[in-house]
Protein backbone atom coordinates (compact mmCIF):
# COMPACT_ATOMS: atom_id res chain seq x y z
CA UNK A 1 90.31 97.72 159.31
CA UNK A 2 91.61 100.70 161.55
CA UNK A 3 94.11 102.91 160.41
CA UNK A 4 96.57 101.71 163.56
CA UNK A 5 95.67 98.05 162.13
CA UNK A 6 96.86 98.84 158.47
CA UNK A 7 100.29 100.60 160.52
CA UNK A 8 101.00 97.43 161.96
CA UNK A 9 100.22 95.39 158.95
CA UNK A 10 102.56 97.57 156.81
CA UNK A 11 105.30 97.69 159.13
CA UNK A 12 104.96 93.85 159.81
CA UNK A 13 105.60 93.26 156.33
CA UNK A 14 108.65 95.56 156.02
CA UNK A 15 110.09 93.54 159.03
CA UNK A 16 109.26 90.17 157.25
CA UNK A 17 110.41 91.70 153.85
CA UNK A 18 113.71 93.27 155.02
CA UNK A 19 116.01 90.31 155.19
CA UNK A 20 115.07 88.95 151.83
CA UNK A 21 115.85 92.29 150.55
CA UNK A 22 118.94 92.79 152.22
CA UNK A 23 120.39 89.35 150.60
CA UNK A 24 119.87 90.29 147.26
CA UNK A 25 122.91 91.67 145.69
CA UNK A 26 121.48 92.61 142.50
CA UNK A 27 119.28 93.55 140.00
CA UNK A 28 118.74 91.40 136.76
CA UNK A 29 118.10 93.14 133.23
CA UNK A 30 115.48 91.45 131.31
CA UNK A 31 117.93 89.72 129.14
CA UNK A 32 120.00 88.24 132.03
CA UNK A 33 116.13 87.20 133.22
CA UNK A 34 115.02 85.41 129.59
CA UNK A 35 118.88 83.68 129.74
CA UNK A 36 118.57 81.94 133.14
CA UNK A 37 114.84 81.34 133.06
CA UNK A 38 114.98 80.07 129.71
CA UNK A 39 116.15 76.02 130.75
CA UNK A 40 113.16 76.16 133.16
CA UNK A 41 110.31 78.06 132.18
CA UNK A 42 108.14 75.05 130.56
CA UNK A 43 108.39 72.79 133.50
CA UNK A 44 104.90 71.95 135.17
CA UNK A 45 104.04 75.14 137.14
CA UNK A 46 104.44 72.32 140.79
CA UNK A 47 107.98 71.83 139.65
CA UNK A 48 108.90 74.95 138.72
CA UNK A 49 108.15 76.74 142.06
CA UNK A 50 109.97 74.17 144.02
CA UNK A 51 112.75 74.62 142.31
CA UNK A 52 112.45 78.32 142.30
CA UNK A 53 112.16 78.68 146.07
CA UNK A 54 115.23 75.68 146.78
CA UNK A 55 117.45 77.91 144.37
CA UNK A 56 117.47 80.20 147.28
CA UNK A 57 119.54 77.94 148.93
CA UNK A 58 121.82 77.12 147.32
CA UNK A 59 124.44 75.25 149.83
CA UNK A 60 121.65 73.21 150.86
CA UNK A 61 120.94 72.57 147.38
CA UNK A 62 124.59 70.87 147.06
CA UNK A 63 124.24 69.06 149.68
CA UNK A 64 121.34 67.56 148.50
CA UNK A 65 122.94 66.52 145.26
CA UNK A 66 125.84 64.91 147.17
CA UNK A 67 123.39 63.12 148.99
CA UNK A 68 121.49 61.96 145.95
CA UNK A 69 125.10 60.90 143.65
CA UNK A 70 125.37 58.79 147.12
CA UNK A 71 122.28 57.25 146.40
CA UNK A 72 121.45 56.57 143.16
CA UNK A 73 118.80 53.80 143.84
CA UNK A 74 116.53 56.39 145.19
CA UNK A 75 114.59 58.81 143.40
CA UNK A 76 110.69 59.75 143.64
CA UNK A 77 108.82 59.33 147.06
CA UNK A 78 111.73 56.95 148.73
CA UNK A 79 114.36 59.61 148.26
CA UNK A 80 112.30 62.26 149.55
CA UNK A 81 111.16 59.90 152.77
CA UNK A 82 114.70 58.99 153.00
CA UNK A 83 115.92 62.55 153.36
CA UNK A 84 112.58 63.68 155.83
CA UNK A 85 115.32 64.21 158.64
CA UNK A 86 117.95 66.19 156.70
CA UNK A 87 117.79 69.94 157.97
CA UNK A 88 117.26 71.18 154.12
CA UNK A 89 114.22 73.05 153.32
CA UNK A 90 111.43 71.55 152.25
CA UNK A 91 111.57 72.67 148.76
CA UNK A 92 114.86 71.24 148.62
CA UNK A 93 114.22 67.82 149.97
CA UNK A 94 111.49 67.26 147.08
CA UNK A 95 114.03 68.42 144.32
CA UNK A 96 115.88 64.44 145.58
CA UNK A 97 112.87 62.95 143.94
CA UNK A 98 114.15 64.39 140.46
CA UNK A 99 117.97 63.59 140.79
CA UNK A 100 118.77 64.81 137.20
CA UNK A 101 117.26 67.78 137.68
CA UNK A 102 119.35 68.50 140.93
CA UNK A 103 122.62 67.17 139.23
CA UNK A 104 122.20 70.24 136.74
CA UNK A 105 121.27 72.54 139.34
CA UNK A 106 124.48 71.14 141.47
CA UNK A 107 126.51 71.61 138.09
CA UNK A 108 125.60 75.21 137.16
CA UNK A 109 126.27 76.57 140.96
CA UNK A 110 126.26 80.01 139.14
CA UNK A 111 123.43 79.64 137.47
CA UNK A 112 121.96 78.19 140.79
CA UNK A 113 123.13 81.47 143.04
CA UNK A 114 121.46 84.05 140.66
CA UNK A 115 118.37 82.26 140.06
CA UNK A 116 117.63 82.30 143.51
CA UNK A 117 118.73 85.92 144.02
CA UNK A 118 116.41 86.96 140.81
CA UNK A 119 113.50 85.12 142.84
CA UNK A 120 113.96 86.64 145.86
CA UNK A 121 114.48 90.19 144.69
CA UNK A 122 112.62 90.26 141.65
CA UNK A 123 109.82 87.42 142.32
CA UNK A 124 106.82 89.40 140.04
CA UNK A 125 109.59 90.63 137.51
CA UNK A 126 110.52 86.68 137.07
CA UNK A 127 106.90 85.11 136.81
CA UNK A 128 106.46 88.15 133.86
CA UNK A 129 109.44 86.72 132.29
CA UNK A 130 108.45 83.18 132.56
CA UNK A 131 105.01 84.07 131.10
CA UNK A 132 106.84 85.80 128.22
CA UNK A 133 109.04 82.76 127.17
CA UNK A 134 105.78 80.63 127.29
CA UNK A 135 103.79 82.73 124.93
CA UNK A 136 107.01 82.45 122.58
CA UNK A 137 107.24 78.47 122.65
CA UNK A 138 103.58 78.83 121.81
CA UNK A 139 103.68 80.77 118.90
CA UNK A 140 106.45 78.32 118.11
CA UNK A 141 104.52 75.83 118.27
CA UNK A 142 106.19 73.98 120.44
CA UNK A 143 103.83 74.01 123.55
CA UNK A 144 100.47 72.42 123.57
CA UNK A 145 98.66 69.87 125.80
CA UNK A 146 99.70 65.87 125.23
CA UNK A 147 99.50 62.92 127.03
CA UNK A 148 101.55 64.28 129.91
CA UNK A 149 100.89 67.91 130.61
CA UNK A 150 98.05 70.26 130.26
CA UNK A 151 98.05 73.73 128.94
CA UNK A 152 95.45 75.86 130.70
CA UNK A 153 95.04 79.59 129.34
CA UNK A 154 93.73 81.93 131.96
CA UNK A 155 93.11 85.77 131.08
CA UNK A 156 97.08 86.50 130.03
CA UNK A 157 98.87 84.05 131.96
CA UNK A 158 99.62 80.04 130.54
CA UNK A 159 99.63 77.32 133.50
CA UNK A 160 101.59 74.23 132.82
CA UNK A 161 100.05 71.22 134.89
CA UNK A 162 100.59 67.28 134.76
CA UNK A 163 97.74 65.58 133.19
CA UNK A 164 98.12 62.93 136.50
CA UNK A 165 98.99 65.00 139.45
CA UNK A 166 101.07 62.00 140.41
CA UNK A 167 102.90 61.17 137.56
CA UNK A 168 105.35 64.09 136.91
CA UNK A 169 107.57 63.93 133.62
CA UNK A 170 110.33 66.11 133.91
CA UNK A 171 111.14 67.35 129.83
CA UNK A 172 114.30 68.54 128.87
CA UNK A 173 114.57 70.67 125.53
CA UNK A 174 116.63 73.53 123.85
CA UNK A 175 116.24 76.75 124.24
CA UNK A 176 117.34 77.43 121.08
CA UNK A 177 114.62 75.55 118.76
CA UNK A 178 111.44 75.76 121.51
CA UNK A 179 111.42 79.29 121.61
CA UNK A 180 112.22 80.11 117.82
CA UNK A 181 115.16 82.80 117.02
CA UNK A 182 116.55 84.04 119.99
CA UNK A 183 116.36 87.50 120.51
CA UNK A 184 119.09 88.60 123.05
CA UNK A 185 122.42 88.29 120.94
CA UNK A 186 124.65 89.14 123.69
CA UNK A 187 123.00 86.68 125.79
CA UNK A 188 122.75 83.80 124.62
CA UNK A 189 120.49 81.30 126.44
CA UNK A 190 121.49 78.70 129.08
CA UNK A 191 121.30 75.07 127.25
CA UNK A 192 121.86 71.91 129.47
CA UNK A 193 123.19 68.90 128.70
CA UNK A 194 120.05 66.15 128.25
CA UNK A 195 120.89 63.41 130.96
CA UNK A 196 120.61 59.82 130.66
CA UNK A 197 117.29 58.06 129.24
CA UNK A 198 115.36 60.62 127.55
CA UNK A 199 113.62 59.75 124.67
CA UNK A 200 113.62 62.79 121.98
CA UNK A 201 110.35 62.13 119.56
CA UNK A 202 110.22 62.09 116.22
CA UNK A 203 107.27 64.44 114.12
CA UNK A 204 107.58 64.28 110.23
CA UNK A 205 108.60 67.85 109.17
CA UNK A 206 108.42 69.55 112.69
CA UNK A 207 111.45 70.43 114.52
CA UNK A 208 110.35 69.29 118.19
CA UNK A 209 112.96 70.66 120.86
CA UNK A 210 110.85 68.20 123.93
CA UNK A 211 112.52 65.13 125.70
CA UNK A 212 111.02 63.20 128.08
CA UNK A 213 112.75 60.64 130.28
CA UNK A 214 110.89 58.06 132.63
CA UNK A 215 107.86 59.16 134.58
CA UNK A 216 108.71 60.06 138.41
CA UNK A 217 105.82 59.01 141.18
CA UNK A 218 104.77 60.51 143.61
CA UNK A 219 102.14 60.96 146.60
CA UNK A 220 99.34 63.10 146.48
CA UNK A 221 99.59 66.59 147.60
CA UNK A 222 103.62 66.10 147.10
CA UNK A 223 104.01 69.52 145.88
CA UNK A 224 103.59 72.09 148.39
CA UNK A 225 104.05 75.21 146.40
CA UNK A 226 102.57 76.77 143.04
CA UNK A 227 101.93 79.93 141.44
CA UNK A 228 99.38 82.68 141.69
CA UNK A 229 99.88 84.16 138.21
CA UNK A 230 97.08 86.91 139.31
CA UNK A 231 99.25 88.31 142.33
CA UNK A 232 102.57 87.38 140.98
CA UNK A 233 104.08 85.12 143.63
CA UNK A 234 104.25 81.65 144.56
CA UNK A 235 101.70 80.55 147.02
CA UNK A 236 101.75 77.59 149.59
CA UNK A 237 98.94 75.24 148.73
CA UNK A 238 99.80 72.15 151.17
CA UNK A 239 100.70 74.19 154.54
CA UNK A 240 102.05 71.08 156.10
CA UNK A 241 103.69 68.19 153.78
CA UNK A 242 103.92 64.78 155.02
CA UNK A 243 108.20 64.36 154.24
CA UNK A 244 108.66 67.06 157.31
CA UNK A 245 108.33 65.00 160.48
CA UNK A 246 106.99 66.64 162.46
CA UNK A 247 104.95 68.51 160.01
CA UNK A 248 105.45 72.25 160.38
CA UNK A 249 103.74 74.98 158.66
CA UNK A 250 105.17 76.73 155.89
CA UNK A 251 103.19 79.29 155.74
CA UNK A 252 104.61 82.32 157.13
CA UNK A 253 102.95 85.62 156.46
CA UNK A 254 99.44 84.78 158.03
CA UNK A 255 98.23 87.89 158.85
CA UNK A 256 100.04 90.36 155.93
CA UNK A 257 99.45 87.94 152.52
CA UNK A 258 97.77 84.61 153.53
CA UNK A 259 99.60 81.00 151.59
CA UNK A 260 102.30 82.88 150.50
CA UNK A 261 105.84 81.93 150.71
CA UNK A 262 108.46 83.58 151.96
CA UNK A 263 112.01 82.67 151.97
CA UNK A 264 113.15 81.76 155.54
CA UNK A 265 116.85 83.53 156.00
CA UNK A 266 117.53 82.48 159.44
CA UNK A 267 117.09 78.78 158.40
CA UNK A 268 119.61 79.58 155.80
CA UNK A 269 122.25 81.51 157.99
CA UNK A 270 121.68 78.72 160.37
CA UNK A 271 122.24 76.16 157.66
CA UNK A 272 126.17 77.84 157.18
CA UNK A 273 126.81 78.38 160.01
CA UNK A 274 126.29 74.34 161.10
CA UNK A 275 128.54 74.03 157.57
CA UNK A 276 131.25 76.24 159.09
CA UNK A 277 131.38 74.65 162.47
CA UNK A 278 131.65 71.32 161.12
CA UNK A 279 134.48 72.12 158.41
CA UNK A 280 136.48 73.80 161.27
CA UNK A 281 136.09 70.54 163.91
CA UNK A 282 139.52 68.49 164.08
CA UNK A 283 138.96 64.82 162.79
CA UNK A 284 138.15 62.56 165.81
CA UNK A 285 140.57 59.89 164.34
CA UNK A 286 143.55 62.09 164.12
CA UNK A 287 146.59 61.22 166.36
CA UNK A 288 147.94 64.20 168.12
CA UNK A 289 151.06 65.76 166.96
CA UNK A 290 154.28 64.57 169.47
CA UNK A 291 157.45 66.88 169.44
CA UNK A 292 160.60 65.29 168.75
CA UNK A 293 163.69 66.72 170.72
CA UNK A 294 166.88 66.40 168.72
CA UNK A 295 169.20 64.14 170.71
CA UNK A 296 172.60 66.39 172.21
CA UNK A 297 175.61 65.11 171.50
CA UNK A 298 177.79 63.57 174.32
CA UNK A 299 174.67 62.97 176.30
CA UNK A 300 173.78 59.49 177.03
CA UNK A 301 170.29 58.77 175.54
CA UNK A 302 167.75 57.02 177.70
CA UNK A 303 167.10 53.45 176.81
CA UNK A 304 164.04 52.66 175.11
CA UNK A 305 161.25 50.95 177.35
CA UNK A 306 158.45 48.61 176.24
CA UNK A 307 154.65 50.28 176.73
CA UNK A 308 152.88 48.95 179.14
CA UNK A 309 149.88 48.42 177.17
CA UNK A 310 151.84 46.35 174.75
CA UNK A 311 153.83 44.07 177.94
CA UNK A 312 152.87 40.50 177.52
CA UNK A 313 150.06 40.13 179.56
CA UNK A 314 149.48 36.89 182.24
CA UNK A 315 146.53 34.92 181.76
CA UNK A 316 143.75 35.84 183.62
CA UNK A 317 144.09 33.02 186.62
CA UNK A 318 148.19 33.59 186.84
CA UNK A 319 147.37 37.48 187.13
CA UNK A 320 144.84 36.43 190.62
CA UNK A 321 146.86 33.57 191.93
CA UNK A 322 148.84 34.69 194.98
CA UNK A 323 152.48 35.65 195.30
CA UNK A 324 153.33 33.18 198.56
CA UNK A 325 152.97 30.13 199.10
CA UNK A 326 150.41 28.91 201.53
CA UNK A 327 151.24 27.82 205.43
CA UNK A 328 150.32 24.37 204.77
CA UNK A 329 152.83 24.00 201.75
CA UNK A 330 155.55 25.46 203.86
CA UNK A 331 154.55 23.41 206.32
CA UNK A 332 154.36 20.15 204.32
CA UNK A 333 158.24 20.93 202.25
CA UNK A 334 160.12 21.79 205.85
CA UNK A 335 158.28 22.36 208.37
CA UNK A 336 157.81 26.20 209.44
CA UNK A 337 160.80 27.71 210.37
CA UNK A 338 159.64 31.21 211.83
């Protein structure tokens, strides 16, 4: 590659990489890291990066959640077909297939907000820290493979994969007992609420922080995103996913770092602004406002009339008939007298 080549590529990335960078507000301290990360860190590596990169949109993330407290019926591959022609990003409309996942996420809006601004500013700092709160549950014993997900050890990183690529089990557990003593005093960890149906096992002198709930299905090649512990980012492994009619690619840095994502902030400032317009449009069923003149004393006041469009209205052949009488009935009562 020529050195004008390796310009271009360099500056192309600045341009890509300056509006992420000019959204984040801060800079997260590593305790502030292990307390938000810490709810999240042991979901399945598919999971986790979707609901990394829809944390960074966090309005559309609400609206999501309204949409799936709307619909509780759905959850799985019909909520995320059902929701194909929502403008939401795509990581968003596959977090509807997990509703009590996105209820938590809708909860903590806080929680929600930073997450996604630790991602986008801090994206290798935050896989390190998820990599460090999965060696802990380790040596706590608490994470090994089962009949639902698979550890996989490569060089110094720990992948977390579904043993069926189609049958995603979303656990819930506490912070406090999966990781052993926690080491931040000042900041404590973030524990959630467990939601309806899951199932918290039972092990004869172990102290198990894992529940599982019911199995979610879903098509294969549902997850679009995962995680390149090597290069420290998440990477796009499904360029087009079939919920996005038409299909569009998600892959957006081609030519500087090839199936990597990038947050898209012009989808998300167009995203408000739609929100804005539509909170600032007048209902269409509002009546406009009349003014009411106070009447003037001594004046005569008008008398009221009956509307027009409430008159009693002639039936339809009355209305048509005509107002004289014909020649020949003239004729036939008197005899014409013109």
């Amino acid at each position: 590659m020529t050195i004008a080549r390796k310009l271009f590529a360099a500056l192309l990335a600045l341009l890509i990489a300056a509006p992420t960078l000019a959204q984040a507000q801060r800079t997260y301290s590593q305790p502030e890291l292990d307390q938000m990360l810490a709810p999240i860190a042991l979901y399945p590596d598919p999971l986790l990066a979707q609901v990394l990169m829809a944390a960074t949109y966090p309005l559309e993330v609400a609206a999501a959640a309204r949409w799936s407290r709307a619909n509780p019926g759905l959850q799985g591959d019909d909520a995320v077909r059902a929701v194909e022609y929502e403008d939401w990003d795509p990581s968003v409309k596959s977090l509807v297939a997990f509703p009590q996942l996105l209820a938590r996420m809708d909860e903590n809006p806080d929680w929600t907000r930073r997450l996604g601004e630790a991602f986008l500013a801090q994206e290798p700092h935050v896989m390190d820290t998820v990599q460090q709160l999965r060696r802990r549950a380790r040596a706590a014993g608490q994470l090994a493979s089962d009949e639902r997900l698979v550890i996989v050890e490569r060089s110094s990183s720990l992948a977390i994969q579904p043993l069926n690529p189609q049958v995603v089990y979303v656990p819930y557990y506490d912070p406090r007992i999966v990781y052993g003593p926690w080491w931040w005093p000042a900041y404590q960890p973030i524990v959630w609420t467990p939601w309806p149906g899951y199932a918290r096992p039972y092990r004869p002198g172990v102290s198990v922080g894992f529940w599982w709930g019911r199995p979610v299905n879903l098509s294969v090649n549902f997850f679009f995103g995962n995680f390149d512990w090597h290069h420290r980012h998440v990477r796009v492994v499904h360029p087009t996913v079939y919920y996005r009619r038409p299909p569009v690619a998600l892959n957006r840095t081609v030519v500087v770092a090839p199936h990597r994502w990038q947050h898209e902030p012009r989808q998300r400032a167009t995203f408000y602004q739609r929100r804005e317009r539509q909170q600032s449009r007048p209902q269409s069923n509002a009546l406009p406002s009349v003014q009411v003149r106070p009447p003037v004393q001594g004046q005569p006041q008008p008398r009221a009339r009956m509307p027009e469009a409430v008159a009693p209205q002639q039936p339809r052949a009355e209305r048509h008939a005509p107002r004289h009488e014909p020649r020949n009935e003239r004729l036939h009562k008197g005899g014409d007298r013109s």
